[in-house]
PDB file of N, CA and C in Angstrom:
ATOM      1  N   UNK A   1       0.845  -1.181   0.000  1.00  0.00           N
ATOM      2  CA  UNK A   1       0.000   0.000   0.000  1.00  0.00           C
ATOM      3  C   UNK A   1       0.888   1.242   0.000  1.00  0.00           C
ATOM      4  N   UNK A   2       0.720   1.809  -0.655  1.00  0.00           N
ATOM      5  CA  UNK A   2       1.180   3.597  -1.093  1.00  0.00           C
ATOM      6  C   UNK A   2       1.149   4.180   0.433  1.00  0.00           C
ATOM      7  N   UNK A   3       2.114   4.520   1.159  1.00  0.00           N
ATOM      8  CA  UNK A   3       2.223   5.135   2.263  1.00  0.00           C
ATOM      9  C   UNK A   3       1.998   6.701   2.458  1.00  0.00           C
ATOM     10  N   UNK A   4       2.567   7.356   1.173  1.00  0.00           N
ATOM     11  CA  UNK A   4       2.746   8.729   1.167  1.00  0.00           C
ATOM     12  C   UNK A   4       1.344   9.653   0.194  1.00  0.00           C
ATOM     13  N   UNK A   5       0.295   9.997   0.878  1.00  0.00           N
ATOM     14  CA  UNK A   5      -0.805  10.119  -0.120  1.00  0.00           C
ATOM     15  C   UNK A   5      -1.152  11.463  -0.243  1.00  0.00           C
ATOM     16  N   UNK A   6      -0.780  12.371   0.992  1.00  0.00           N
ATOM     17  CA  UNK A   6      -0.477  13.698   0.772  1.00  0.00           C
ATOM     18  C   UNK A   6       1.126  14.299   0.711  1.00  0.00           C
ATOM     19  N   UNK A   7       1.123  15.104   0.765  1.00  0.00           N
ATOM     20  CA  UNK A   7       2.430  15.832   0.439  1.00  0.00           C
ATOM     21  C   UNK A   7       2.931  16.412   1.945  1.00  0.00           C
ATOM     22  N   UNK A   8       3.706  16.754   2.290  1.00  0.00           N
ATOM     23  CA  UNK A   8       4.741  16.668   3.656  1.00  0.00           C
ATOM     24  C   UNK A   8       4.204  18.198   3.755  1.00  0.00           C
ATOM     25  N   UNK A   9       4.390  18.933   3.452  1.00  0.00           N
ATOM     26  CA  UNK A   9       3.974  20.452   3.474  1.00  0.00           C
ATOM     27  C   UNK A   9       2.646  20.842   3.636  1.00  0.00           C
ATOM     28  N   UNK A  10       1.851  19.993   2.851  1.00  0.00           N
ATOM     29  CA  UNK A  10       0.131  19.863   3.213  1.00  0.00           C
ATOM     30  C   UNK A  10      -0.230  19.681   4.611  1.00  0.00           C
ATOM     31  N   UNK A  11       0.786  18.522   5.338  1.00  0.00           N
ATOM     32  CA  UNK A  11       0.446  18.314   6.638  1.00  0.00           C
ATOM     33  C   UNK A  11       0.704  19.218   7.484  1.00  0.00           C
ATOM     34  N   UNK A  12       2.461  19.837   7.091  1.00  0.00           N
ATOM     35  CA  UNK A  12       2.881  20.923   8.323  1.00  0.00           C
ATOM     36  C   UNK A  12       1.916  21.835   8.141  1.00  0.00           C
ATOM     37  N   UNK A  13       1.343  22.160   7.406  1.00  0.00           N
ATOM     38  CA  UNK A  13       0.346  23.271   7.374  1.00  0.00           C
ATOM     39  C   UNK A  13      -1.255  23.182   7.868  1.00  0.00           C
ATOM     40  N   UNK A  14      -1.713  21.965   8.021  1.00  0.00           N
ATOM     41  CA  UNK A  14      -2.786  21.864   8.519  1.00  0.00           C
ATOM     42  C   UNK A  14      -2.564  21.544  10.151  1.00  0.00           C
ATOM     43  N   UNK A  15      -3.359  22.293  10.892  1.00  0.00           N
ATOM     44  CA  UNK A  15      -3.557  22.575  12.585  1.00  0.00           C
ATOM     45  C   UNK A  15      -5.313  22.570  12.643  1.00  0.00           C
ATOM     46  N   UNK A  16      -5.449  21.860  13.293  1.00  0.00           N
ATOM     47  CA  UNK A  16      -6.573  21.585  13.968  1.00  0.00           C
ATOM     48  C   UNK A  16      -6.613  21.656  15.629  1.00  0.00           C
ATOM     49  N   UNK A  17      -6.777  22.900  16.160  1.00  0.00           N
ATOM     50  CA  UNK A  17      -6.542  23.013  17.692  1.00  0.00           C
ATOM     51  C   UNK A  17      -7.985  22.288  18.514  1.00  0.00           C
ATOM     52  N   UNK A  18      -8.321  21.375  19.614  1.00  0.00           N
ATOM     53  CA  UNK A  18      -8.899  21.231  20.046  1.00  0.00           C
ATOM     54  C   UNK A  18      -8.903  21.576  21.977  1.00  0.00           C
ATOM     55  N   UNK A  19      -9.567  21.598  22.014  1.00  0.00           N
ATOM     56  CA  UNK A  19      -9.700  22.299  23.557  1.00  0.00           C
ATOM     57  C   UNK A  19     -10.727  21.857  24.359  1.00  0.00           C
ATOM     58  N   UNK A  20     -11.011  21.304  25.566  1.00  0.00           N
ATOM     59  CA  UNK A  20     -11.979  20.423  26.308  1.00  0.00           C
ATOM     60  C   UNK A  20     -12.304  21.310  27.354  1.00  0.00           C
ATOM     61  N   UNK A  21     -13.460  22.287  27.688  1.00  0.00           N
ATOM     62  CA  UNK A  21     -13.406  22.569  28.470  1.00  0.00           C
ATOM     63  C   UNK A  21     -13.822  21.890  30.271  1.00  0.00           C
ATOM     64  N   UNK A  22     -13.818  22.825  30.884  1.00  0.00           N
ATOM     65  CA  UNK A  22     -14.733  21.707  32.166  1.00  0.00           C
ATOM     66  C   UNK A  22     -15.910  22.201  32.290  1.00  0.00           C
ATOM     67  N   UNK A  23     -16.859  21.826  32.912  1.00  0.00           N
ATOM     68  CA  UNK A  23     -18.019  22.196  33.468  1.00  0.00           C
ATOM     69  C   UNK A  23     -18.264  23.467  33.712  1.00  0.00           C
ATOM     70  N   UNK A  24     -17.448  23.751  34.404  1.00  0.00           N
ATOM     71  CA  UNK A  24     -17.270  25.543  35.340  1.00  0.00           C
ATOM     72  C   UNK A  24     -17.132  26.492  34.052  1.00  0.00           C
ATOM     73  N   UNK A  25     -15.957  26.246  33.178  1.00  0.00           N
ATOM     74  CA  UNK A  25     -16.002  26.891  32.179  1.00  0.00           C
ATOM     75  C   UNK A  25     -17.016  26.807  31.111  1.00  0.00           C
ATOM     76  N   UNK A  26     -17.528  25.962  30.509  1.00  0.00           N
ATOM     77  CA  UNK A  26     -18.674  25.931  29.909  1.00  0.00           C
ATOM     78  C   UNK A  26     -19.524  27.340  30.754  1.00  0.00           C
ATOM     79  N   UNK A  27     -20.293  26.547  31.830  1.00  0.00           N
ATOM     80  CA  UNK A  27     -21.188  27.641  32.392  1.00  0.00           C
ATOM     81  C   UNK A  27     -20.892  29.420  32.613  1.00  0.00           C
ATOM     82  N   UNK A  28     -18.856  29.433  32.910  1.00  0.00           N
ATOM     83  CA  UNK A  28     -18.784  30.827  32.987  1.00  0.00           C
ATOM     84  C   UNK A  28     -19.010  31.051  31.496  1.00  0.00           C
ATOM     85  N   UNK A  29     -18.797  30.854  30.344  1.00  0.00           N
ATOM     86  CA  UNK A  29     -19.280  31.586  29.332  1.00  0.00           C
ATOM     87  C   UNK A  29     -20.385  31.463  28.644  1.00  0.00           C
ATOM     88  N   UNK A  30     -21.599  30.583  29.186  1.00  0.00           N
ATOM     89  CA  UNK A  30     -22.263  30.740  28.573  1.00  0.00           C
ATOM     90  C   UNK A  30     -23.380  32.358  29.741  1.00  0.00           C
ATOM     91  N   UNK A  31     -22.811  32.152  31.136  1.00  0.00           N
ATOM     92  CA  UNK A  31     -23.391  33.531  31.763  1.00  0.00           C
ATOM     93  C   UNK A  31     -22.684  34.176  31.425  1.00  0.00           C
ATOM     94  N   UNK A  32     -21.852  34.477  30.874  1.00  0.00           N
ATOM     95  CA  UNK A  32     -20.998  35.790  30.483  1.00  0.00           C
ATOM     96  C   UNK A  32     -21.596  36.300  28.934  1.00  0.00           C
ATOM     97  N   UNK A  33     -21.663  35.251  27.976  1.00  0.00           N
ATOM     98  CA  UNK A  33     -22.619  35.685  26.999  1.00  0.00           C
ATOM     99  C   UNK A  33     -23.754  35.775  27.091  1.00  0.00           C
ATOM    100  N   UNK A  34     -25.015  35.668  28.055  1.00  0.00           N
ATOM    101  CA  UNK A  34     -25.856  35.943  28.547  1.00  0.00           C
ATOM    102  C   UNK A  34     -26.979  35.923  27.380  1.00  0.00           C
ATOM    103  N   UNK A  35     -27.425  35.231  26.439  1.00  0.00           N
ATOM    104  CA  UNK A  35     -28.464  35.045  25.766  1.00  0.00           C
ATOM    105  C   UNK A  35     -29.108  33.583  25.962  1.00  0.00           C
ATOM    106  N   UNK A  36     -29.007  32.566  27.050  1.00  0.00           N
ATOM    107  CA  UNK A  36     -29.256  31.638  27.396  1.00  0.00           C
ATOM    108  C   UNK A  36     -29.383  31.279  28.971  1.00  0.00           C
ATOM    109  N   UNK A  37     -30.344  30.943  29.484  1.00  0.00           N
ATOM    110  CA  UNK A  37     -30.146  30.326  30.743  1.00  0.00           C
ATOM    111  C   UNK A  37     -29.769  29.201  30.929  1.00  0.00           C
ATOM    112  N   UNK A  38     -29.190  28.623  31.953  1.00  0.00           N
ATOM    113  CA  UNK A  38     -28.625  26.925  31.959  1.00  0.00           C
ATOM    114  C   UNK A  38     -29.613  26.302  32.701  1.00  0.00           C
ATOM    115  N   UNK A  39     -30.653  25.157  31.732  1.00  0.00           N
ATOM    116  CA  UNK A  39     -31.562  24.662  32.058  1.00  0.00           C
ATOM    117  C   UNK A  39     -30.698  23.319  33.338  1.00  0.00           C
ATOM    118  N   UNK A  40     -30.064  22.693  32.248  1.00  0.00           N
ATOM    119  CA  UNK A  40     -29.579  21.659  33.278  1.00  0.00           C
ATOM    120  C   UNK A  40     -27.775  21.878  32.838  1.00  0.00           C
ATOM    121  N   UNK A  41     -26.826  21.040  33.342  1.00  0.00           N
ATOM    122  CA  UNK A  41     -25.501  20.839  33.054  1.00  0.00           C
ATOM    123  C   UNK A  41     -24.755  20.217  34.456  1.00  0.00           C
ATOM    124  N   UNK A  42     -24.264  19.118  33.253  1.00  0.00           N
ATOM    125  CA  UNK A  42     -23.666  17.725  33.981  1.00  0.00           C
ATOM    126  C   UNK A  42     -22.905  16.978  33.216  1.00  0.00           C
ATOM    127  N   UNK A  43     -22.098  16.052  33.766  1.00  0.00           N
ATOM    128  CA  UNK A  43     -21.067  15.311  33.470  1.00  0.00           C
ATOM    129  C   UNK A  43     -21.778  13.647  33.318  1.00  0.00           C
ATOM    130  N   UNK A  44     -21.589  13.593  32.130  1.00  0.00           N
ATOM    131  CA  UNK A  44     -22.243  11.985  31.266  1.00  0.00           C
ATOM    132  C   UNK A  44     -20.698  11.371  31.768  1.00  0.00           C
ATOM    133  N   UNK A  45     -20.570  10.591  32.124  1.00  0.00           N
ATOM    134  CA  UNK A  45     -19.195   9.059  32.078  1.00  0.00           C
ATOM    135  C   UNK A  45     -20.269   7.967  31.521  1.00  0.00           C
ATOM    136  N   UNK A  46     -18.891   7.621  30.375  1.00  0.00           N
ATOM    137  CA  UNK A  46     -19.602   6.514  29.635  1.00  0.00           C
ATOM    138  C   UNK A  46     -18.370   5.501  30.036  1.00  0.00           C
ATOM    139  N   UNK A  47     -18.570   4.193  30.232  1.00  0.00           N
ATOM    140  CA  UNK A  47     -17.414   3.368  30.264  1.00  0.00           C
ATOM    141  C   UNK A  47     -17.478   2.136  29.330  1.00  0.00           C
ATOM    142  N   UNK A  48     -16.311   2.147  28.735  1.00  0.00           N
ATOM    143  CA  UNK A  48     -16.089   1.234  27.479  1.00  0.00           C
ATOM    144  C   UNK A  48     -15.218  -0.164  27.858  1.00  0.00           C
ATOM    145  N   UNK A  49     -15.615  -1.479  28.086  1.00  0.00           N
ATOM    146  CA  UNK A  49     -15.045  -2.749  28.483  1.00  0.00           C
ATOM    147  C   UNK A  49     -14.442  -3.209  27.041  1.00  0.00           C
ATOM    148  N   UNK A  50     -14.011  -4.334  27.139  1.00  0.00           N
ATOM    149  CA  UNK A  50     -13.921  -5.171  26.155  1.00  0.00           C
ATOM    150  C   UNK A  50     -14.684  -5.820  25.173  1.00  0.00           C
ATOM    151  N   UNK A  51     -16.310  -5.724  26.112  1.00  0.00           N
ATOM    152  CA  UNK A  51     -17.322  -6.083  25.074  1.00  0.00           C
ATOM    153  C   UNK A  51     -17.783  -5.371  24.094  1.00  0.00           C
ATOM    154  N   UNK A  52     -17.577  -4.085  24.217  1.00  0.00           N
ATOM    155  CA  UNK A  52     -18.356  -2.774  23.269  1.00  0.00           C
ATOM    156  C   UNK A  52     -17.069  -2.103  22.855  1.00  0.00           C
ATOM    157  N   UNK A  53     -15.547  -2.444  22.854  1.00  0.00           N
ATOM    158  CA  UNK A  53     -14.533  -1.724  22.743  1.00  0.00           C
ATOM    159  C   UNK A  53     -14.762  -1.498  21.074  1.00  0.00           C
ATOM    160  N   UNK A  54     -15.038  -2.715  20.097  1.00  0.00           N
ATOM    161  CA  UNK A  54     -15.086  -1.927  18.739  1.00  0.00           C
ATOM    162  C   UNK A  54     -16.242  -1.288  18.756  1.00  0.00           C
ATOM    163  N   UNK A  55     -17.474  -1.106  19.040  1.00  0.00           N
ATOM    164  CA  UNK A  55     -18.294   0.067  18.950  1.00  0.00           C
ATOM    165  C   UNK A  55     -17.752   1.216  19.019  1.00  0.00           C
ATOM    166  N   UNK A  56     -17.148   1.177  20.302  1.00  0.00           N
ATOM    167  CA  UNK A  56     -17.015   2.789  20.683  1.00  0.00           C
ATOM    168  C   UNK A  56     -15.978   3.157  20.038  1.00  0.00           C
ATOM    169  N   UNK A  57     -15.085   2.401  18.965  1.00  0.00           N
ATOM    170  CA  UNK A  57     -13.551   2.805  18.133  1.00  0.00           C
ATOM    171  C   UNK A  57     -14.627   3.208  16.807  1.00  0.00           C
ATOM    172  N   UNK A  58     -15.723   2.336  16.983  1.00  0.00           N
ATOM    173  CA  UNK A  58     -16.260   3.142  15.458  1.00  0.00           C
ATOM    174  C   UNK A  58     -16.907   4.406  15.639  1.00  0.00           C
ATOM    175  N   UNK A  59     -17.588   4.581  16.714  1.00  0.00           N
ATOM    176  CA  UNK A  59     -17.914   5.573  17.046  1.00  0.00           C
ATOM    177  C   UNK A  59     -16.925   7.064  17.247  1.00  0.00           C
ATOM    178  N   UNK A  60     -16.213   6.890  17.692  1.00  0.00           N
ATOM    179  CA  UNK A  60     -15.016   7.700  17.818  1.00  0.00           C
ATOM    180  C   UNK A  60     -14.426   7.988  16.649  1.00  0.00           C
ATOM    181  N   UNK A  61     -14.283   6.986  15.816  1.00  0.00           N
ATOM    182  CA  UNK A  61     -14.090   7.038  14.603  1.00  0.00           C
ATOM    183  C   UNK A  61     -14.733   8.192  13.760  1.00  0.00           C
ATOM    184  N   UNK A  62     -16.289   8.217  13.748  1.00  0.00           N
ATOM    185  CA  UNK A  62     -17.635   8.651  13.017  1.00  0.00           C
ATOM    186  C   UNK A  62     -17.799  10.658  13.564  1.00  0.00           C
ATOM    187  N   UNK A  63     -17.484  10.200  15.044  1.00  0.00           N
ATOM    188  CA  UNK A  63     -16.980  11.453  15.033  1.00  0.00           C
ATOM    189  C   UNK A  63     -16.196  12.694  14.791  1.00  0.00           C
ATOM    190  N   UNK A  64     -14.925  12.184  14.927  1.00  0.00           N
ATOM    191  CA  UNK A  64     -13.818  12.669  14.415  1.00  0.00           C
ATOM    192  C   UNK A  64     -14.374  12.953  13.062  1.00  0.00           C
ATOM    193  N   UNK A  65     -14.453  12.319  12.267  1.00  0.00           N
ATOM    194  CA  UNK A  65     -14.984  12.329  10.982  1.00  0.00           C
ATOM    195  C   UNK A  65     -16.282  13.667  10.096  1.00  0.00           C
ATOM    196  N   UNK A  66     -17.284  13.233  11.150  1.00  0.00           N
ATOM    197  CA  UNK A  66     -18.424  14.419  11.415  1.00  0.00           C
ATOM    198  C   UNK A  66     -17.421  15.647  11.390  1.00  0.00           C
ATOM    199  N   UNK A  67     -16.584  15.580  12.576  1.00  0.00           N
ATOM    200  CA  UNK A  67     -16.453  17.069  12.659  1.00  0.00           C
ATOM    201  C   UNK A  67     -15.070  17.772  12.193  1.00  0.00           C
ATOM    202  N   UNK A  68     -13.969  16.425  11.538  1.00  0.00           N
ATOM    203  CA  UNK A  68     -12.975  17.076  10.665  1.00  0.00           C
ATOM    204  C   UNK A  68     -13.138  17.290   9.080  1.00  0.00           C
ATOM    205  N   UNK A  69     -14.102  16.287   8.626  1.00  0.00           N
ATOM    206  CA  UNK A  69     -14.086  16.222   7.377  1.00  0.00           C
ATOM    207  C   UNK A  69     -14.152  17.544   6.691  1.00  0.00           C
ATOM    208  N   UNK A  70     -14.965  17.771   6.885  1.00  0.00           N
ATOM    209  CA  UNK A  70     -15.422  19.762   6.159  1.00  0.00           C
ATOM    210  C   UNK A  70     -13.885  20.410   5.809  1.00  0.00           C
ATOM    211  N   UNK A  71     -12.759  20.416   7.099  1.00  0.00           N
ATOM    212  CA  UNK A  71     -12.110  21.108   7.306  1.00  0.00           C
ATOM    213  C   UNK A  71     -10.808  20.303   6.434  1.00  0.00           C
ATOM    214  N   UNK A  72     -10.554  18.875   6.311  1.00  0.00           N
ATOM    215  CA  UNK A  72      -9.764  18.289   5.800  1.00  0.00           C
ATOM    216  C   UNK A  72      -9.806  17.839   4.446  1.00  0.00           C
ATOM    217  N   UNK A  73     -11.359  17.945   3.758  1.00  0.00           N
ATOM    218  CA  UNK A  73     -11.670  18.117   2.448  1.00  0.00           C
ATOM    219  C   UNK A  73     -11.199  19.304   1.995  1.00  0.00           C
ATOM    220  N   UNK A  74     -11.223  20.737   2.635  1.00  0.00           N
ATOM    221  CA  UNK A  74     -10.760  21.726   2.002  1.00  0.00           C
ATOM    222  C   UNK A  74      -8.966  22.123   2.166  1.00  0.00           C
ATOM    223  N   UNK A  75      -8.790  21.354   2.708  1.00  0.00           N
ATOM    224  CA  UNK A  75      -7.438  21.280   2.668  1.00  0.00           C
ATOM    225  C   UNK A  75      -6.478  20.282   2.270  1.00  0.00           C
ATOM    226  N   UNK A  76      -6.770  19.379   1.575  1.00  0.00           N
ATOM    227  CA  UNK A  76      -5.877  17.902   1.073  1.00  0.00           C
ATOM    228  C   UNK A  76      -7.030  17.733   0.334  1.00  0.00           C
ATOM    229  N   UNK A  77      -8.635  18.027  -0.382  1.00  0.00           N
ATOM    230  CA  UNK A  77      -8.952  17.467  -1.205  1.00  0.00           C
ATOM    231  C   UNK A  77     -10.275  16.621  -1.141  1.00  0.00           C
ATOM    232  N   UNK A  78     -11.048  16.479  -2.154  1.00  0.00           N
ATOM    233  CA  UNK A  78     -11.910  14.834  -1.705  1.00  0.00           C
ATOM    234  C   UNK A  78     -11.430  13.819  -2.185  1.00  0.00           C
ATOM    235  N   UNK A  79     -10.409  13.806  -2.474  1.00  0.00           N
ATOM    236  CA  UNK A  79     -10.049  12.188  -3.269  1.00  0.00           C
ATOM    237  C   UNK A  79      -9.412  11.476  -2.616  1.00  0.00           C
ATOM    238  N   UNK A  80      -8.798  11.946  -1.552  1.00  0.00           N
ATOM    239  CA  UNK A  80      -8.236  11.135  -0.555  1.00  0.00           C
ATOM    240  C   UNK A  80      -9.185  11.297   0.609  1.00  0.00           C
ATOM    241  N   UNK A  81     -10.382  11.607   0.969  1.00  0.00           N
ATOM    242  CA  UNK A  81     -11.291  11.686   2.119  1.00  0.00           C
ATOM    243  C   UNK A  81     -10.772  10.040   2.846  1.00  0.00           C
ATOM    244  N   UNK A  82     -11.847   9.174   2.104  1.00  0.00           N
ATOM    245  CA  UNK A  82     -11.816   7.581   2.108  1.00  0.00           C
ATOM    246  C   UNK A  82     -10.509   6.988   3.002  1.00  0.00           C
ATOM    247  N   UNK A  83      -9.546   7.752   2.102  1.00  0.00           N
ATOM    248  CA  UNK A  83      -8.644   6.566   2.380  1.00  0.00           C
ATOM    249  C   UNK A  83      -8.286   6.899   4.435  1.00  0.00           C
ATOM    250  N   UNK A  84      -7.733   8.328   4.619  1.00  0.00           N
ATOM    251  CA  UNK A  84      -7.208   9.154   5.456  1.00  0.00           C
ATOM    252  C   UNK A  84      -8.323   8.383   6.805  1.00  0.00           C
ATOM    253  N   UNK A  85      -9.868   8.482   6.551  1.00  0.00           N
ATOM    254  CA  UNK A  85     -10.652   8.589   7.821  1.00  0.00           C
ATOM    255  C   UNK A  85     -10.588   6.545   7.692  1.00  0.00           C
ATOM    256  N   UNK A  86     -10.386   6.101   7.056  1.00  0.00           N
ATOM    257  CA  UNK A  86      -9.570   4.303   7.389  1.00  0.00           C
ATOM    258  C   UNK A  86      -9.210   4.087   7.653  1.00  0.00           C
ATOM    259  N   UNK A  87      -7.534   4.476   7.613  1.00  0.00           N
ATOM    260  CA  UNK A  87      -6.247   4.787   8.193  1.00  0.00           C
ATOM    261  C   UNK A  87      -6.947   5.232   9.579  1.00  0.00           C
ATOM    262  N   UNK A  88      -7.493   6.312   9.426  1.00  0.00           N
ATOM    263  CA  UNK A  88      -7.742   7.004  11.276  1.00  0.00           C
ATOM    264  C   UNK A  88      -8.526   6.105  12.117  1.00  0.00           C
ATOM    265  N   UNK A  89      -9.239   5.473  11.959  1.00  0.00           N
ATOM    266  CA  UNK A  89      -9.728   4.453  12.555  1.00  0.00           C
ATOM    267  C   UNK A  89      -9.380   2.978  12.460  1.00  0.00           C
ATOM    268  N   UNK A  90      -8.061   2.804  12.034  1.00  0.00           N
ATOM    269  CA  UNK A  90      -7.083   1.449  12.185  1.00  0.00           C
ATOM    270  C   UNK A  90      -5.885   1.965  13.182  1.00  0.00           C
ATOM    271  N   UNK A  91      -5.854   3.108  13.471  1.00  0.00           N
ATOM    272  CA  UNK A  91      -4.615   3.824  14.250  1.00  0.00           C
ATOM    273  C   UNK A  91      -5.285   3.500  15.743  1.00  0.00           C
ATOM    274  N   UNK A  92      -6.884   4.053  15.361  1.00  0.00           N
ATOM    275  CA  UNK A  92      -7.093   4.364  17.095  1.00  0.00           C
ATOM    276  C   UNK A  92      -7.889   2.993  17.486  1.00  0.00           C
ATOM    277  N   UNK A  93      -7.884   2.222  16.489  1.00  0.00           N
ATOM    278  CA  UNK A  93      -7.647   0.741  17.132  1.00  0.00           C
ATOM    279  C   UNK A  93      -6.726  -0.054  17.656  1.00  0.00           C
ATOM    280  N   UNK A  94      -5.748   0.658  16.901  1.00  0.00           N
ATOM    281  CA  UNK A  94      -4.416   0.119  17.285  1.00  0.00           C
ATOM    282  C   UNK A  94      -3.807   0.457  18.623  1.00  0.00           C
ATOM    283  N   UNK A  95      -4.146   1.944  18.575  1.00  0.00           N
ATOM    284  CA  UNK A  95      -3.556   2.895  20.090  1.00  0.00           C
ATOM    285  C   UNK A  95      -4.253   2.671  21.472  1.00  0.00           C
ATOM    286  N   UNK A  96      -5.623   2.445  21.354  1.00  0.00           N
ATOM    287  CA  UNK A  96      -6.610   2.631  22.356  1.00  0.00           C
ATOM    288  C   UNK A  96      -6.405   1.587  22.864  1.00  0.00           C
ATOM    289  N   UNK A  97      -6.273   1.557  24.682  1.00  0.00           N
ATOM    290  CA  UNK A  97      -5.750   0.342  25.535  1.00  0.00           C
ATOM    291  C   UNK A  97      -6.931  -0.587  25.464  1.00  0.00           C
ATOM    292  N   UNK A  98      -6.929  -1.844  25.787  1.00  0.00           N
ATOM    293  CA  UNK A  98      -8.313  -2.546  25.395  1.00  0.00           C
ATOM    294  C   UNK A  98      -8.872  -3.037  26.910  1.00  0.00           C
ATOM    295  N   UNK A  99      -8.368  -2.261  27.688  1.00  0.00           N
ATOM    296  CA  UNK A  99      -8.346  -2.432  29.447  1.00  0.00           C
ATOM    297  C   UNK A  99      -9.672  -1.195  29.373  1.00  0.00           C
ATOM    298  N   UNK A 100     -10.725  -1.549  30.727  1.00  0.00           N
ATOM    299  CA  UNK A 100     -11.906  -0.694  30.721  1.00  0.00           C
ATOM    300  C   UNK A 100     -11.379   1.011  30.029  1.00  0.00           C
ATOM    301  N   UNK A 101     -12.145   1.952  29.510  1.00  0.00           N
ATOM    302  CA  UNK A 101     -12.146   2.819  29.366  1.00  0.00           C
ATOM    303  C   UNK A 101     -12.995   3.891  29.956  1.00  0.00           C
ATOM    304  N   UNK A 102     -13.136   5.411  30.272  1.00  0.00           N
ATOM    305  CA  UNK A 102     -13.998   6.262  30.589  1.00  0.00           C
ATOM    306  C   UNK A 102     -14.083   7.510  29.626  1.00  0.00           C
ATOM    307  N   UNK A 103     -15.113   7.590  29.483  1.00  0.00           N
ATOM    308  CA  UNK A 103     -14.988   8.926  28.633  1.00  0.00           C
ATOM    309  C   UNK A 103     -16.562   9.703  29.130  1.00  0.00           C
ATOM    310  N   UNK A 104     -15.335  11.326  29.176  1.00  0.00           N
ATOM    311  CA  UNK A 104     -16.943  12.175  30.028  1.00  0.00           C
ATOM    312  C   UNK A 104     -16.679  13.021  29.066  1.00  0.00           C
ATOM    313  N   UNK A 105     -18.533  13.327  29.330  1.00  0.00           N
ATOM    314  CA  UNK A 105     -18.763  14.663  28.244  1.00  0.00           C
ATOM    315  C   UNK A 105     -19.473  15.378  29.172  1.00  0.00           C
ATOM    316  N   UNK A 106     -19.297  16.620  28.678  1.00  0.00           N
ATOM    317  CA  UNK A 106     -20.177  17.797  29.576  1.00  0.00           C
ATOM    318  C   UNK A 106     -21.692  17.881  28.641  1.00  0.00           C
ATOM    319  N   UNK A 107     -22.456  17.551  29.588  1.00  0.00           N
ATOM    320  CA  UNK A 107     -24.371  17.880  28.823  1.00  0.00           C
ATOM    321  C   UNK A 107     -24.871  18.897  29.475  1.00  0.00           C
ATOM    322  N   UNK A 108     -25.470  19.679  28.261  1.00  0.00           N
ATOM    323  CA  UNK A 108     -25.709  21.013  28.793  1.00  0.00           C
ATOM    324  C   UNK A 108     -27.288  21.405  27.941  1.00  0.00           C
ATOM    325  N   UNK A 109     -28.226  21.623  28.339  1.00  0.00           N
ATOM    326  CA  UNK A 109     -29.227  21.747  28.208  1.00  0.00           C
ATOM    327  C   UNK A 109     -29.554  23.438  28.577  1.00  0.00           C
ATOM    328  N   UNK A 110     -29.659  24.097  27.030  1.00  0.00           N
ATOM    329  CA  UNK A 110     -30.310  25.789  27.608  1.00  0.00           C
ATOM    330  C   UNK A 110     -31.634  26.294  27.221  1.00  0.00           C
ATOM    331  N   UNK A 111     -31.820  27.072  27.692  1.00  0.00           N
ATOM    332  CA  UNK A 111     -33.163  28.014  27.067  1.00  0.00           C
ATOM    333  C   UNK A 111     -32.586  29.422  26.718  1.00  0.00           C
ATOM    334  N   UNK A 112     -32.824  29.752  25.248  1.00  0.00           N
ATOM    335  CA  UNK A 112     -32.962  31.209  25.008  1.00  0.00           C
ATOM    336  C   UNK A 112     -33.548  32.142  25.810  1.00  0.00           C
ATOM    337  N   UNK A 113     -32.839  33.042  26.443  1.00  0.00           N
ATOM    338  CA  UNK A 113     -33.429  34.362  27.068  1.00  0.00           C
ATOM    339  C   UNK A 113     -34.227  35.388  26.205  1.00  0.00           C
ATOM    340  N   UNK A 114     -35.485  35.826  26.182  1.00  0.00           N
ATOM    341  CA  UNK A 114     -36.061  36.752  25.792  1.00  0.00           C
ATOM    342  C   UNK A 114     -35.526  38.021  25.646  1.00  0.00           C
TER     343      UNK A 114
END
């Protein structure tokens, strides 16, 4: 298999910053932007065993995907979409320990302020 499918310069140039906030922060900005009240907000833990470990690699997978594609089509192309988000989900099968897992998300439920 062809190892090299973008160009070395394509990559140094693409940055994708991600940032997790916590709870506290979520809520200070959403009262600081003040067009929403915070109906509810809480911390989901999901835990991933050995039985559901490829679900949640596809899932993880599907995400990443959802929310890089837009940004990695306009920068390397659609003709390599396919191959890149395959590769990305044979990596984080490969990487991800297969010992229980946790993963928290912050849920946040608002209402528009009048």
């Amino acid at each position: 298999m062809q190892q090299e499918i973008i160009k070395e310069d394509q990559v140094n140039t693409f940055n994708v910053p991600q940032y997790y906030p916590s709870p506290y922060e979520v809520e200070l900005e959403v009262l600081n932007e003040g067009s929403f009240a915070i109906n509810r907000l809480e911390l989901f833990e999901a835990y991933v065993d050995g039985s559901n470990h490829h679900e949640y690699v596809h899932n993880v997978a599907r995400l990443m995907r959802a929310m890089a594609e837009p940004l990695v089509v306009s920068h390397f192309g659609e003709d390599i979409i396919e191959e890149i988000f395959s590769r990305h989900q044979k990596i984080i099968t490969a990487k991800l320990p297969k010992e229980k897992l946790k993963a928290i998300n912050v849920i946040i439920s608002l209402t528009r302020k009048e």
